[in-house]
Protein backbone atom coordinates (compact mmCIF):
# COMPACT_ATOMS: atom_id res chain seq x y z
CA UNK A 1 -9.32 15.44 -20.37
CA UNK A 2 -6.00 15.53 -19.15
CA UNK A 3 -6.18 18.50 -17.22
CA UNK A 4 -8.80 16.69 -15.34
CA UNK A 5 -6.79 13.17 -14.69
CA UNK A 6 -3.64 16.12 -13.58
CA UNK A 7 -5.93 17.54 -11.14
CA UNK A 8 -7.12 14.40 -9.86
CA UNK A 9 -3.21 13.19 -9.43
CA UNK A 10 -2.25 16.21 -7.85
CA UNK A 11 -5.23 16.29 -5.30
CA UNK A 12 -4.21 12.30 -4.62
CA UNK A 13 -0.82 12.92 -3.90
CA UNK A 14 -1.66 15.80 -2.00
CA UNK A 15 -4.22 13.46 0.14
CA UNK A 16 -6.67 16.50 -0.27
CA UNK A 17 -9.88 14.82 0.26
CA UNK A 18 -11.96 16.92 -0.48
CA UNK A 19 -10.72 18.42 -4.12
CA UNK A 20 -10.38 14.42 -5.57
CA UNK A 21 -13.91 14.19 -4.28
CA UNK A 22 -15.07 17.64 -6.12
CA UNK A 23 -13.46 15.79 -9.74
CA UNK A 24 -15.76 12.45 -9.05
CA UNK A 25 -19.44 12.63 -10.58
CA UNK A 26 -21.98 12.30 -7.11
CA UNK A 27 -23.34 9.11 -9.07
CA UNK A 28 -20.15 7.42 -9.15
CA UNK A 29 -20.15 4.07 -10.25
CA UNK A 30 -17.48 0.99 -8.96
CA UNK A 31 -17.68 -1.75 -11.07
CA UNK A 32 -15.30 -4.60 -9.86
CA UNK A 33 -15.92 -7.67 -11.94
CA UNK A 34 -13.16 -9.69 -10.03
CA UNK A 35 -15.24 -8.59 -6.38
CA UNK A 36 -18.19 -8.30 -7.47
CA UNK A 37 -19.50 -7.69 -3.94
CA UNK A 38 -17.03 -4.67 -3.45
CA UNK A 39 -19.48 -2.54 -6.15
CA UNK A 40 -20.69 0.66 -4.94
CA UNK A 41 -22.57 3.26 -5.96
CA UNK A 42 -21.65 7.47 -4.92
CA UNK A 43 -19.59 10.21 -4.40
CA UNK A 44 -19.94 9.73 -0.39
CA UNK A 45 -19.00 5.49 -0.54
CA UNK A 46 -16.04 7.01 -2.67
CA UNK A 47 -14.96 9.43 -0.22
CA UNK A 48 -14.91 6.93 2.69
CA UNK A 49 -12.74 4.74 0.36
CA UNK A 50 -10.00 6.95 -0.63
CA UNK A 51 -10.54 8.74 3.11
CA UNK A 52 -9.46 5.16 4.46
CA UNK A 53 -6.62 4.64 1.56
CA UNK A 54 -5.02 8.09 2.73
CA UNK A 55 -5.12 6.78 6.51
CA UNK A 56 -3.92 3.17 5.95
CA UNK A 57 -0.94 4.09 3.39
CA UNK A 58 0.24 7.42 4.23
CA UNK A 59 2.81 7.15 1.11
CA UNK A 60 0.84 6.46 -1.00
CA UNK A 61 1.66 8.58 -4.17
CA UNK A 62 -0.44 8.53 -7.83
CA UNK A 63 1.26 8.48 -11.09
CA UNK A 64 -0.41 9.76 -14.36
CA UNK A 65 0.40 8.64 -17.52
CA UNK A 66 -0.46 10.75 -20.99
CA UNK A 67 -3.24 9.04 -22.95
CA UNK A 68 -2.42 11.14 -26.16
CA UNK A 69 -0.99 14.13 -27.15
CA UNK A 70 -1.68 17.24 -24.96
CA UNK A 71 -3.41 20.58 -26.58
């Protein structure tokens, strides 16, 4: 698992659009119980997101933290 959550941070800080969208399932699910009207369904809606992040904070950087031991 966290090889996947590494290649997600890497692609993020990279802004490489297109490999964070390869790691996300095409039946992504937002669930934001404090916006409730910002819930979305799919890969695409996800895309246009984190397309719009990339363009609006071009600094922006990801940091991963371990959730348990590595293997």
């Amino acid at each position: 698992m966290t090889e996947v959550i590494d290649r997600l941070v890497t692609a993020m800080n990279a802004h490489h659009l297109d490999a964070v969208t390869a790691l996300i399932h095409e039946n992504y699910r937002s669930v934001q119980p404090a916006h409730p009207g910002r819930a979305f369904v799919g890969r695409d809606q996800m895309r246009a997101n984190w397309e719009a992040m990339f363009a609006g904070i071009p600094d922006f950087h990801a940091a991963g933290h371990a959730l348990g031991p590595r293997r």
